[in-house]
Protein backbone atom coordinates (compact mmCIF):
# COMPACT_ATOMS: atom_id res chain seq x y z
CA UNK A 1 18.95 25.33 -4.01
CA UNK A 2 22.25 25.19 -6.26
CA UNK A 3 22.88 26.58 -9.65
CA UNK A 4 19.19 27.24 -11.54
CA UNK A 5 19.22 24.12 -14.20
CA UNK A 6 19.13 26.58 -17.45
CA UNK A 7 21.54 28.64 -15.78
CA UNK A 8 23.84 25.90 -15.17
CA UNK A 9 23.54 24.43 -18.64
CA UNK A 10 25.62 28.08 -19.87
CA UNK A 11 28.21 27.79 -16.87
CA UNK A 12 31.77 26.39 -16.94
CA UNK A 13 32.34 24.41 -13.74
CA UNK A 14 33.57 27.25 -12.49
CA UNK A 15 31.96 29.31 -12.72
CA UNK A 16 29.40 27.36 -11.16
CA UNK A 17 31.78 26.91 -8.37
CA UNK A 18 32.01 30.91 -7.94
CA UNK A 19 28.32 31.01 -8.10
CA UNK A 20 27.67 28.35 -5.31
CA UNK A 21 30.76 30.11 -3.38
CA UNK A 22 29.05 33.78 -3.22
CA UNK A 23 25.71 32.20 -2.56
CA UNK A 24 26.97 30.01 0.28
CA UNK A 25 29.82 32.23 2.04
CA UNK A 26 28.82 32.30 5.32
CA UNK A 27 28.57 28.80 7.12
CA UNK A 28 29.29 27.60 10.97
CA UNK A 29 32.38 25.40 11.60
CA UNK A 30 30.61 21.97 12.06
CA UNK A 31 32.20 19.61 14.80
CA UNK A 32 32.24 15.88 14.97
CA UNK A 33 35.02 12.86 15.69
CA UNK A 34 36.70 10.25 13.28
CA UNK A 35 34.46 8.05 11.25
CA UNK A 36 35.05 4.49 10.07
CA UNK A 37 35.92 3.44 6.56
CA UNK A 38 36.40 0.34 5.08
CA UNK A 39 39.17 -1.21 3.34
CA UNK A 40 39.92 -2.58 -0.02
CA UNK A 41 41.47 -6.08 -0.32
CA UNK A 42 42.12 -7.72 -4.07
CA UNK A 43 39.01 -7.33 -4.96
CA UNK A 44 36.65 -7.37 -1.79
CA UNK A 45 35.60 -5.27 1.02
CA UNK A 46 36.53 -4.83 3.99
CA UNK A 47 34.89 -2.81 6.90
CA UNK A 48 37.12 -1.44 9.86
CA UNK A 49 40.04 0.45 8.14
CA UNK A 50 39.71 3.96 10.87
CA UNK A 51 40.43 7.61 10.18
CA UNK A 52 42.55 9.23 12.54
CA UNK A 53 40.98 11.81 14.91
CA UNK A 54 42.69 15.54 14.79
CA UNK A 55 41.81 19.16 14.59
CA UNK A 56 40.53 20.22 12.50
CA UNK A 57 36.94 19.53 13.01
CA UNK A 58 35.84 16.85 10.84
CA UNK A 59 32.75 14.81 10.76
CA UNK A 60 31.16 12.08 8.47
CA UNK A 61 28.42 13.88 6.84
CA UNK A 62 27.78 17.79 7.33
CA UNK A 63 24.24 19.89 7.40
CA UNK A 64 24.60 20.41 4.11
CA UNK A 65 22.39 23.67 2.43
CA UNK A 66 19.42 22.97 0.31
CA UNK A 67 20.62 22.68 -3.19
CA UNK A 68 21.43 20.01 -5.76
CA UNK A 69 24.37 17.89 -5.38
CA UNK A 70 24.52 17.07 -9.00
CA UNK A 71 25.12 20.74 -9.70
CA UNK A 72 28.51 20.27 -7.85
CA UNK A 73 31.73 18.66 -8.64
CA UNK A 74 34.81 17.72 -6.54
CA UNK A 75 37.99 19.29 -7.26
CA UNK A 76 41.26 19.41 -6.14
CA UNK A 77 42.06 15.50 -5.89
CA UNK A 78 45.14 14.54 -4.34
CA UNK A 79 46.78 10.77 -2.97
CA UNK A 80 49.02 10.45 0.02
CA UNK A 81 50.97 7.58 0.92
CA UNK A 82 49.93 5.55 4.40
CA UNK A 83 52.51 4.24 6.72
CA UNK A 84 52.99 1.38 4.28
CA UNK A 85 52.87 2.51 0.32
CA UNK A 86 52.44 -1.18 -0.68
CA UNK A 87 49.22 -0.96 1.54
CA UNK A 88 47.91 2.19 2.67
CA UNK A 89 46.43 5.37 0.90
CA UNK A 90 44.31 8.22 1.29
CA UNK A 91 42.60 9.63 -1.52
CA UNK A 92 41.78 13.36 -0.46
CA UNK A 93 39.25 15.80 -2.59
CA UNK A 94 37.81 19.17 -2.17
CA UNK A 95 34.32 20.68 -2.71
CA UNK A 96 32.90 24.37 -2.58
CA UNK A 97 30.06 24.01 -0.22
CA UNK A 98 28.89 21.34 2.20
CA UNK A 99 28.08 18.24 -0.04
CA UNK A 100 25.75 15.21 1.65
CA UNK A 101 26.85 11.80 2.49
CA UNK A 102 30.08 12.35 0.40
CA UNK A 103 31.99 8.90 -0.18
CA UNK A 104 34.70 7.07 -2.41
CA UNK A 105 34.01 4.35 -4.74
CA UNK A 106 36.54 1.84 -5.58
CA UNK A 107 37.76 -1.20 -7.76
CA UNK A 108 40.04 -3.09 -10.03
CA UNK A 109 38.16 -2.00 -13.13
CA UNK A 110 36.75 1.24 -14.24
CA UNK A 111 33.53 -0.64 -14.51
CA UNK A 112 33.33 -2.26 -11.52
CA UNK A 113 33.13 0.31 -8.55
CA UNK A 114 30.58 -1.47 -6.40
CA UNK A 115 32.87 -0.89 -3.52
CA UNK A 116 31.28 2.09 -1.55
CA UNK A 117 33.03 3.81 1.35
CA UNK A 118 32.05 7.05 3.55
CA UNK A 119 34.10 9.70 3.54
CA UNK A 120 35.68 12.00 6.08
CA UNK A 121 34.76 15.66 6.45
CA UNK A 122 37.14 18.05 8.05
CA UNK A 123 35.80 21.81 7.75
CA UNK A 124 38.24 24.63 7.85
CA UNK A 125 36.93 28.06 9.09
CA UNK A 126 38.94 31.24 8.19
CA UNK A 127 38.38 33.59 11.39
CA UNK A 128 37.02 36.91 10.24
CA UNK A 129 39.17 39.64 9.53
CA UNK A 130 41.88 37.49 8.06
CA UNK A 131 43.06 38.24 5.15
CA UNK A 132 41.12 38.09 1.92
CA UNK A 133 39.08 35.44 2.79
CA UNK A 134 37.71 36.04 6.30
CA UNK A 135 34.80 34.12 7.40
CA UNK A 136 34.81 31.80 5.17
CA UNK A 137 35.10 27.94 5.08
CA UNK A 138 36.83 25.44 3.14
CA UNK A 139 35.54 21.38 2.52
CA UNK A 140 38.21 19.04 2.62
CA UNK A 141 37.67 14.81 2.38
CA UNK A 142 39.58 12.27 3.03
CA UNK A 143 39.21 8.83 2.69
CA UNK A 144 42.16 6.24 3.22
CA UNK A 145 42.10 2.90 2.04
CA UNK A 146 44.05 -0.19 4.21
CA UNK A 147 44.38 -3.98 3.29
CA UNK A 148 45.10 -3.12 -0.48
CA UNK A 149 47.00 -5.86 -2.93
CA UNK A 150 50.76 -4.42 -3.06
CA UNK A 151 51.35 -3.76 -6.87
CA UNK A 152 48.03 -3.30 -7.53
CA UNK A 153 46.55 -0.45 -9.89
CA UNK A 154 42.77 0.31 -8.61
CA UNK A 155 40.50 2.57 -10.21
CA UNK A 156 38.73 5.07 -7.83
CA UNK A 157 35.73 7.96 -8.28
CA UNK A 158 34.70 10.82 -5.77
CA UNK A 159 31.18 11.66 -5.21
CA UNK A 160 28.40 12.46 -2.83
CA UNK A 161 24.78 12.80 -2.99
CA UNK A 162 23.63 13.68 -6.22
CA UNK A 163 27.11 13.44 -8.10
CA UNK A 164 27.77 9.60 -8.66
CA UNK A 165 31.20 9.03 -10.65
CA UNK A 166 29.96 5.52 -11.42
CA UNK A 167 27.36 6.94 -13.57
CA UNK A 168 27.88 6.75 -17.55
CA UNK A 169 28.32 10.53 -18.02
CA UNK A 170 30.81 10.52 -15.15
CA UNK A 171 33.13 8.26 -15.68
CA UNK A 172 35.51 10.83 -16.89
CA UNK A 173 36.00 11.69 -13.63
CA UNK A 174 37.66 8.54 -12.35
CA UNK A 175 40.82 8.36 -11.27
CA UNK A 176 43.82 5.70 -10.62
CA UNK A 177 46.65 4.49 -8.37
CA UNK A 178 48.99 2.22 -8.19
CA UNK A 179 50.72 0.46 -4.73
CA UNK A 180 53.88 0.27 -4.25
CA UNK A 181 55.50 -3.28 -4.85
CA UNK A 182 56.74 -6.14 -2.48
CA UNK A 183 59.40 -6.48 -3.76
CA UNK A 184 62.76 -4.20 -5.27
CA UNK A 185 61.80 -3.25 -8.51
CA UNK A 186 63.33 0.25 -10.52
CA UNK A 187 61.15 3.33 -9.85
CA UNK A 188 61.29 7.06 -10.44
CA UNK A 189 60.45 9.81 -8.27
CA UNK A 190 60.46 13.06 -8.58
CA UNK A 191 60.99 16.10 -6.53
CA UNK A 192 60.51 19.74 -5.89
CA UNK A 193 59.72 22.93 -3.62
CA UNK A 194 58.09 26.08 -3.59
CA UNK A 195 55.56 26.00 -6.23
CA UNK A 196 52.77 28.60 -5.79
CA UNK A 197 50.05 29.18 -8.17
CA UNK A 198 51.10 29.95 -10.86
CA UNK A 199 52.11 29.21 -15.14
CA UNK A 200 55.31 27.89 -13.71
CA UNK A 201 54.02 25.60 -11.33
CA UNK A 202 51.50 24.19 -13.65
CA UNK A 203 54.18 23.93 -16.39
CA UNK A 204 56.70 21.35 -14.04
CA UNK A 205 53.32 19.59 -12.83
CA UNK A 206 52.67 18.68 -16.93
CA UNK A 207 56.43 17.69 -17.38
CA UNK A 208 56.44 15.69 -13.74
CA UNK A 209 53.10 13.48 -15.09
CA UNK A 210 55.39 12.87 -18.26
CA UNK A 211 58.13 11.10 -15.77
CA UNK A 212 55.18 8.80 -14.74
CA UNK A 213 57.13 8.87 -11.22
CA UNK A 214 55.90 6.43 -8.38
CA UNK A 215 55.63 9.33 -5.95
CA UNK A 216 56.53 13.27 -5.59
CA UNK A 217 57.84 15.09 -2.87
CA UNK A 218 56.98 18.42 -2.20
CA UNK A 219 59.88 19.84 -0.07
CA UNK A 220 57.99 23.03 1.12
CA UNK A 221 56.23 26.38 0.75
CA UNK A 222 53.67 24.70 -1.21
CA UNK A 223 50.42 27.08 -1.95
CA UNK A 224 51.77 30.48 -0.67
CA UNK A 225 48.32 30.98 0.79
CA UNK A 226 50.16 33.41 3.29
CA UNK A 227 53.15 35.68 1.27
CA UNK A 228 54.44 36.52 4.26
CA UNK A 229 56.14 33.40 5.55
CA UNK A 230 56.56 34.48 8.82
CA UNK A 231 54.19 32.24 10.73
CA UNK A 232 52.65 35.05 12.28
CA UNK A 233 49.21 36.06 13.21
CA UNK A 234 50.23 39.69 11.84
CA UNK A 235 50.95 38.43 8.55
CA UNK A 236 49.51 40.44 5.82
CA UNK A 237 47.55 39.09 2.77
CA UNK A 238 46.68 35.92 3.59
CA UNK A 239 44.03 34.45 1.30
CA UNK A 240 42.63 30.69 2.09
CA UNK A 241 41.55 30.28 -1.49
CA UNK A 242 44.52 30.20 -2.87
CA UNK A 243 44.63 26.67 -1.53
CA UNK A 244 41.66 25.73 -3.94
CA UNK A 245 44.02 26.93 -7.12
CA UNK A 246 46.68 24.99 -5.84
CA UNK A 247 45.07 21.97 -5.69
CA UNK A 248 42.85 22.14 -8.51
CA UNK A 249 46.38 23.62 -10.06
CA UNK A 250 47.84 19.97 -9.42
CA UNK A 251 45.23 17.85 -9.36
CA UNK A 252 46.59 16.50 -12.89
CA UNK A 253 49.53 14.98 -11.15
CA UNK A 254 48.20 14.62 -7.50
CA UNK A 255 45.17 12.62 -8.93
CA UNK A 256 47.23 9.83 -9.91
CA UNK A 257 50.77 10.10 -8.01
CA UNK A 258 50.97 10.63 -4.31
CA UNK A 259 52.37 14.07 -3.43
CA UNK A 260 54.10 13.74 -0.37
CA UNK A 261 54.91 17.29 1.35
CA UNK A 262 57.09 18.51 3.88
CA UNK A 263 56.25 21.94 5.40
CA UNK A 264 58.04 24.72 4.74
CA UNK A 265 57.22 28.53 6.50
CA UNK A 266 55.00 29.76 3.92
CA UNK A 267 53.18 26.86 5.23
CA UNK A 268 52.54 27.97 8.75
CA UNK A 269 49.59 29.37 8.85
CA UNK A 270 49.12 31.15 12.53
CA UNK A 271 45.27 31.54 12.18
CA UNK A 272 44.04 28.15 12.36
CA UNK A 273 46.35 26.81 15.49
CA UNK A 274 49.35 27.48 17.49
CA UNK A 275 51.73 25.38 15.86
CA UNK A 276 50.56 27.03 12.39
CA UNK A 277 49.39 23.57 10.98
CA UNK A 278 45.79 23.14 11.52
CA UNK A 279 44.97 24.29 7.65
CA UNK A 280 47.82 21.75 6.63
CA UNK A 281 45.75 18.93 8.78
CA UNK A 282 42.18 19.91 7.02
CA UNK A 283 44.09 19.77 3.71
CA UNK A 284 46.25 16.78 3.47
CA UNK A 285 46.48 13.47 5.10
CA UNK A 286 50.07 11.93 5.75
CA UNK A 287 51.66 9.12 7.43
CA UNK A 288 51.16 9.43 11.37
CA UNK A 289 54.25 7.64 12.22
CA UNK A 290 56.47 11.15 13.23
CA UNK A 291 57.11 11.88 16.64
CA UNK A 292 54.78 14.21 17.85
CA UNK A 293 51.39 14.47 15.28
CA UNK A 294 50.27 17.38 17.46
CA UNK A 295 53.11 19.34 16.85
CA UNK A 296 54.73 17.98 14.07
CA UNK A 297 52.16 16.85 11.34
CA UNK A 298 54.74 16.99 8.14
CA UNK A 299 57.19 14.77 10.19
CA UNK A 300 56.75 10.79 8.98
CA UNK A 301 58.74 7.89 6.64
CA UNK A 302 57.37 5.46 4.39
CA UNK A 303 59.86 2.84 2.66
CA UNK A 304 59.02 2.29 -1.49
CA UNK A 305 61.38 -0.29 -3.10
CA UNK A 306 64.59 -0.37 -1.43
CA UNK A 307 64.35 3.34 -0.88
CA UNK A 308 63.41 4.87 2.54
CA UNK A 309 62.15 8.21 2.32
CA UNK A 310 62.11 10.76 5.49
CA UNK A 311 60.31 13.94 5.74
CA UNK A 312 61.46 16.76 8.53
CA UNK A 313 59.91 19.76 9.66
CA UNK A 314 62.94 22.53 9.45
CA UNK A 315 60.56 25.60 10.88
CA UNK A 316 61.41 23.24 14.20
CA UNK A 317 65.19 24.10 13.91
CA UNK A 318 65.04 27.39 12.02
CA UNK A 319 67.48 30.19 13.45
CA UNK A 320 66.34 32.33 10.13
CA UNK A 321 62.33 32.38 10.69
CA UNK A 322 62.11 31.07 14.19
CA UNK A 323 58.45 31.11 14.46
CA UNK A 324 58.09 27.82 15.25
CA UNK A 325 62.12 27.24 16.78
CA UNK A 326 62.07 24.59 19.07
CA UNK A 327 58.22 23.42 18.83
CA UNK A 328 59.69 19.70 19.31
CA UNK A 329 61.77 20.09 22.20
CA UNK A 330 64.36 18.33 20.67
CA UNK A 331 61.93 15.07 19.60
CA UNK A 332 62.57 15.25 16.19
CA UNK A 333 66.11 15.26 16.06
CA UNK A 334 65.99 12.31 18.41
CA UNK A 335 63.12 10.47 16.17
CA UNK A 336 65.12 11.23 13.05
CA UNK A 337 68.34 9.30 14.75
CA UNK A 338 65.86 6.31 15.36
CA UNK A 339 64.87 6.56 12.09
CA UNK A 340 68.56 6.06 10.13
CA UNK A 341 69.55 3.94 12.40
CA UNK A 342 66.80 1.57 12.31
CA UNK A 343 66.51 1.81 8.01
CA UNK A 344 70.72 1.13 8.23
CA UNK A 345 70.06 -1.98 9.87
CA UNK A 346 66.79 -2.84 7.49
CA UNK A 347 67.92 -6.02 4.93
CA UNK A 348 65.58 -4.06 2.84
CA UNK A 349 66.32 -0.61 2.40
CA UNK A 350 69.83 0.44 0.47
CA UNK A 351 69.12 4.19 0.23
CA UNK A 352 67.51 6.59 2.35
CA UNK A 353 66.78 9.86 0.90
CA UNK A 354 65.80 12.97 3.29
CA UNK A 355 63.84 16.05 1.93
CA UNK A 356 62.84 19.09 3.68
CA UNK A 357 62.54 23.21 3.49
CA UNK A 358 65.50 24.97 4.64
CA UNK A 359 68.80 24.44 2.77
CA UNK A 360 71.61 22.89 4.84
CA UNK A 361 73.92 24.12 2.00
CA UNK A 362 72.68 27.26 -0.74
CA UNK A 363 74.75 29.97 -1.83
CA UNK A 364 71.25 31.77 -3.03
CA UNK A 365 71.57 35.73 -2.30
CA UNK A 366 68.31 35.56 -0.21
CA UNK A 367 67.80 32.53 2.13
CA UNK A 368 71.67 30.83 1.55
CA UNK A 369 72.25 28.38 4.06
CA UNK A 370 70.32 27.24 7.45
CA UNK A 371 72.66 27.06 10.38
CA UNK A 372 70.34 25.11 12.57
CA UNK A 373 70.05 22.39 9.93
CA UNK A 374 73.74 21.78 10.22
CA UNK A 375 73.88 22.37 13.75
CA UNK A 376 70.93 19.01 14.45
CA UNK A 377 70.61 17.50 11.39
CA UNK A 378 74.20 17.59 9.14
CA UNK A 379 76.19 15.12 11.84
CA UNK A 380 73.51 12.73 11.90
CA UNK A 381 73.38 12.41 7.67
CA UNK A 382 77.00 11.86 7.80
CA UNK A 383 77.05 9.34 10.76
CA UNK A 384 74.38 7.20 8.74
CA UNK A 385 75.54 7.91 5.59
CA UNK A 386 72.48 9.43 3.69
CA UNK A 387 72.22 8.77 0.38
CA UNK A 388 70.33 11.81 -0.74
CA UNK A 389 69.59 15.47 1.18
CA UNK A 390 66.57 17.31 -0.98
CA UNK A 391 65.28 21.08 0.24
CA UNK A 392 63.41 23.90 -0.93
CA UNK A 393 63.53 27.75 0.52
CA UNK A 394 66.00 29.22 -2.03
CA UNK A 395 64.44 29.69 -5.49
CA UNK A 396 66.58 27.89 -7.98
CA UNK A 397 68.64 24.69 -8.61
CA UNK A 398 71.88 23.78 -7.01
CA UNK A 399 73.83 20.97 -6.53
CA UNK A 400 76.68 20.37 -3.59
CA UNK A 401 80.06 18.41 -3.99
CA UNK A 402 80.13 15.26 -1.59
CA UNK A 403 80.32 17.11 1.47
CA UNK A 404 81.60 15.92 4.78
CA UNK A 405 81.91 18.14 7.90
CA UNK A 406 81.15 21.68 6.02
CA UNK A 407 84.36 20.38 3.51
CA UNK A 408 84.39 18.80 0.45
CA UNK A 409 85.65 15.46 0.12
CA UNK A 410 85.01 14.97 -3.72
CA UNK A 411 84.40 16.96 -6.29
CA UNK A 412 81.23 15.46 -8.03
CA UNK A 413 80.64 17.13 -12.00
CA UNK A 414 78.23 16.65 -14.05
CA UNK A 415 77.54 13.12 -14.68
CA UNK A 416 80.01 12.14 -11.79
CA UNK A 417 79.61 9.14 -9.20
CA UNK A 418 79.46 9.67 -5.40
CA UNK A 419 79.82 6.93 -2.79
CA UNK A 420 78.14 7.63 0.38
CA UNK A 421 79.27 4.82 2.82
CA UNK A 422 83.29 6.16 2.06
CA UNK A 423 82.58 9.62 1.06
CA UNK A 424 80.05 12.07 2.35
CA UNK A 425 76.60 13.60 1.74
CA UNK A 426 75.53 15.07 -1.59
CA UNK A 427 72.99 18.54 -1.16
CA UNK A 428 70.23 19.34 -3.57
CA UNK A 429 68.46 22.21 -3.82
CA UNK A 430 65.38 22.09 -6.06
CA UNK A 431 62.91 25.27 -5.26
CA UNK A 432 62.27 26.52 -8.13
CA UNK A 433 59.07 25.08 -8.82
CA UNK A 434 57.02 28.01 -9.86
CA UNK A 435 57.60 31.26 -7.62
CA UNK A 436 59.72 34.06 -8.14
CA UNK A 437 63.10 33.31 -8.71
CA UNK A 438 66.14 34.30 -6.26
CA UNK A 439 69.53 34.81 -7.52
CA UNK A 440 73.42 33.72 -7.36
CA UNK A 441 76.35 35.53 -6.47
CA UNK A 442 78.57 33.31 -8.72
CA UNK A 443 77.55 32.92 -12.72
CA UNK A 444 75.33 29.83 -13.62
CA UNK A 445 76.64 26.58 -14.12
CA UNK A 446 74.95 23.84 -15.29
CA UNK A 447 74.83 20.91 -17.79
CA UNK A 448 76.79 21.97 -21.48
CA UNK A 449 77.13 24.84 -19.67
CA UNK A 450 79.50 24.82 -16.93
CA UNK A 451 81.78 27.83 -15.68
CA UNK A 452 83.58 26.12 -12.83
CA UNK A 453 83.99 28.29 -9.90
CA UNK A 454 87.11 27.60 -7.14
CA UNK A 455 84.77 29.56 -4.20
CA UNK A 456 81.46 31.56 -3.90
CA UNK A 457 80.74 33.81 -1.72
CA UNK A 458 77.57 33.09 0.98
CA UNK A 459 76.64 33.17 4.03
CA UNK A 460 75.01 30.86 7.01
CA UNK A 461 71.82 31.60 9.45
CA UNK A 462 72.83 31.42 12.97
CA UNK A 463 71.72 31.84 16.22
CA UNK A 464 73.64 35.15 15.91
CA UNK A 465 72.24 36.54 12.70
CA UNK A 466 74.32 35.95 9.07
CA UNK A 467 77.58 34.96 9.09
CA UNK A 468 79.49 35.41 5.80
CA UNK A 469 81.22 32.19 4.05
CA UNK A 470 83.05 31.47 0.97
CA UNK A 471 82.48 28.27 0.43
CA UNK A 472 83.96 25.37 -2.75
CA UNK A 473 81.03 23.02 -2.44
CA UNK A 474 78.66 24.92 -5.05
CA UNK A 475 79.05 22.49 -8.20
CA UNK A 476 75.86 23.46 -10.21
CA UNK A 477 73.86 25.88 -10.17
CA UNK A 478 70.64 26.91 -12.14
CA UNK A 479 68.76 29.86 -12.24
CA UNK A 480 65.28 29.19 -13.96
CA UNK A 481 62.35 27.06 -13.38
CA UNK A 482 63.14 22.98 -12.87
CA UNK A 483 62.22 20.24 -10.68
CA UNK A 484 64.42 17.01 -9.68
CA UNK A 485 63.85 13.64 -11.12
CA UNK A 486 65.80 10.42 -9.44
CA UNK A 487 65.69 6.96 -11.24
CA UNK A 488 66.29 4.04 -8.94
CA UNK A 489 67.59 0.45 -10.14
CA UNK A 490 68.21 -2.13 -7.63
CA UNK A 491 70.90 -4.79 -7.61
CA UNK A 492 71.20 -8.27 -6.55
CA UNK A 493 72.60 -8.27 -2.93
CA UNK A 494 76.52 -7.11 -3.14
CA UNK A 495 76.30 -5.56 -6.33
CA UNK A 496 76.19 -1.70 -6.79
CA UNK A 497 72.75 -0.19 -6.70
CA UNK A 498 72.56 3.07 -7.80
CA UNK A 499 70.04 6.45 -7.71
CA UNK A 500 70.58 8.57 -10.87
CA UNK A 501 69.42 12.05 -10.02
CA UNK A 502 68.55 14.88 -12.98
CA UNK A 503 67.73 18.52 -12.56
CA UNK A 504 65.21 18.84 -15.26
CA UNK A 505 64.35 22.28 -16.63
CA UNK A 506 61.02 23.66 -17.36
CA UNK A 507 62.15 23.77 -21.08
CA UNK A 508 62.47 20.10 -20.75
CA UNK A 509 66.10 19.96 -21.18
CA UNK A 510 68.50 18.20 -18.18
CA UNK A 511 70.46 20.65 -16.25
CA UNK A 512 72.58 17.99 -14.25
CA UNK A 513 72.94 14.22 -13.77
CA UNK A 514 74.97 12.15 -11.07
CA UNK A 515 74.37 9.00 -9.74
CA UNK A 516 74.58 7.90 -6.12
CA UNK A 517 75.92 4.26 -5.72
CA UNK A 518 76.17 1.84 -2.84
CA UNK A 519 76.60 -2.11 -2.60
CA UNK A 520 73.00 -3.55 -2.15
CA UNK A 521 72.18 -5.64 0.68
């Protein structure tokens, strides 16, 4: 039984979903292997698009309890890219309690979603005892769709048993995307890292829809389900549910623009496996083309436009929080040479852009810089001439000088130009999405606002502890709530293409612009 039908005429959704939660709290994890979906081509269907199989469990269709589907309503809706954007998605949803035969419907028009395809189940079980939330489960689908037009906006609705989002009085609940193109075209993206839940976070989620960006990346410590960040089974006040604010939080966005994350260490979450990630792999469903899935989940690339796009996992390299230091045995670091070389040699890509937690350069007063990041990852940006370095970890906004071997090599103010293949590596950090905010040791400087500074004083994690710096590299820095925005416009071949990146401020108002310029190929 769900929600009694005159009680649920006086309930808000949800309170409805609190209802069905306190009724239903204690359920069995429910095992089962990958299921088959189809895939959506221009228009027709096509069976034998697969879901991957990976802890944790997951099934097609669960037990679910006696009650009314109707009386219960997905949530939480978020896209992901596939290996191949102008392809490949996964729409991913969450409900309260264990739905029947729960499926996606899909099509080219909001009134034609004939297309019907089964969706994944993968249950997540909070062990007893933990936290807040102990003994409790989580539902999280997933269904990704292959073969689709590149280009191509499609109209989509959740549902199971009982709730049908091609009925009349549901269509409200539909939902779009659009693949990327086949060709270079100019798109926006935008970009950001440790949100939370939060006013904060749900204020840059309203002003990132506004950007109507093809894509966002989410460069770490994304729900803050565990404060601790630790990645530690003695972690104190971990609560699972947060995850259900956070995505209903961004479901907005998320709905409609695939949120690409990389995994930061308030994302490790010791409980569910020993590499931290198994609540990551119930809750979102990225590219699989990374080095090691098992160990590694947040690791993958996709290519959108002429831009590449490369996600790390920095908890791998971390001398600062070294729960998870040297998980890959030195795979990733090898994958991500692979990687810039083989998008160097691509006729196709002109920029790659790299986003990930830990700073390689912050002169924040509580995280600073990551010495491991410069140790495995620094020479390999400047040997291959990244275009673009994005992280999280510090809570603000700052911007580097072009930076070559720890030095600068060009001073880059506001609204400067840098040039990558002659020049060096430009540093953003962007984590002040929503939580707390950190603090500088130098004064703010920012856009109609700048108070240059010759050297700040930092320091750098090492394998040794902190080791004080003064560094000259710090060009802008922000302390309040923003999130990064970067326009790209393509060339014809042996022109300059160029990335204009903005630090946008909660208020609205730009906090920094530069552009990033190579010749196109």
């Amino acid at each position: 039984m769900g929600v009694p039908e005159k009680l649920a005429e006086r309930m808000s959704m949800a309170e409805q979903h609190e209802y069905l939660r306190a009724r239903f709290s204690r359920r069995t994890m429910i095992r089962g292997g990958a299921v088959t979906l189809g895939a959506v081509t221009g228009g027709a269907f096509v069976p034998g698009g697969t879901a991957r199989a990976a802890e944790p469990a997951r099934h097609a269709s669960p037990a679910a309890e006696r009650f009314d589907g109707a009386l219960v309503a997905p949530f939480g809706r978020h896209l992901a890219w596939g290996n191949d954007p102008r392809t490949e998605i996964t729409v991913s949803w969450q409900v309260p309690v264990a739905v029947k035969k729960p499926f996606i419907r899909i099509g080219a028009h909001p009134w034609d979603l004939s297309r019907k395809i089964e969706a994944e189940v993968r249950t997540l079980h909070t062990p007893a005892g933990v936290g807040a939330s102990g003994d409790h489960t989580q539902y999280y689908l997933h269904a990704e769709l292959t073969h689709l037009r590149p280009g191509r906006t499609y109209y989509y609705g959740v549902g199971h048993q009982g709730f049908d989002p091609a009925e009349r009085h549901l269509l409200g609940t539909l939902g779009t995307f659009t693949t990327a193109p086949d060709h270079k075209a100019p798109f926006t993206f935008t970009a950001f890292g440790d949100e939370g839940v939060g006013y904060h976070g749900l204020a840059n989620n309203a002003l990132l829809l506004g950007q109507n960006p093809a894509f966002h990346l989410h460069a770490g410590d994304i729900a803050y389900g565990d404060p601790s960040g630790a990645g530690k089974t003695t972690d104190t006040g971990f609560d699972s549910r947060t995850w259900d604010q956070f995505l209903a939080q961004t479901e907005s966005v998320a709905k409609q623009v695939p949120w690409m994350p990389a995994y930061g260490n308030h994302d490790m979450e010791a409980w569910y496996s020993p590499n931290g990630y198994g609540g990551e792999e119930a809750r979102w469903n990225l590219p699989d083309n990374g080095p090691d899935r098992k160990n590694l989940p947040g690791v993958y690339s996709f290519v959108y436009g002429n831009t590449a796009v490369i996600s790390l996992d920095a908890n791998d390299i971390s001398f600062e929080i070294p729960a998870n230091l040297g998980i890959s045995g030195g795979t990733q670091t090898k994958w991500l040479e692979a990687q810039l070389k083989r998008f160097r040699a691509s006729k196709d890509v002109d920029f790659v852009v790299v986003f990930f937690h830990h700073c390689a350069y912050c002169t924040s007063t509580a995280h600073a810089s990551e010495g491991g990041v410069r140790q495995e990852w620094v020479p390999l940006f400047e040997k291959y001439t990244v275009d673009l370095v994005i992280n999280g970890h510090n809570h603000q906004y700052e911007r580097t000088d072009v930076i070559k071997g720890d030095k600068v090599t060009k001073k880059l103010p506001i609204g400067g130009t840098a040039y990558p293949e002659t020049e060096g590596v430009v540093y953003v950090t962007a984590g002040a999405a929503g939580r707390s905010l950190y603090a500088f040791s130098a004064p703010d400087s920012y856009e109609g606002h700048e108070h240059e500074t010759d050297s700040v004083a930092s320091f750098v994690n090492t394998k040794d502890g902190k080791v004080d710096e003064t560094v000259a590299w710090s060009r802008v820095r922000y302390l309040n709530y923003s999130f990064l925005r970067v326009d790209v416009t393509p060339a014809p071949r042996g022109r300059q293409t160029a990335l204009t990146v903005s630090g946008i401020a909660e208020t609205g108002d730009r906090i920094d612009h530069f552009t990033v310029s190579r010749r196109a190929k």
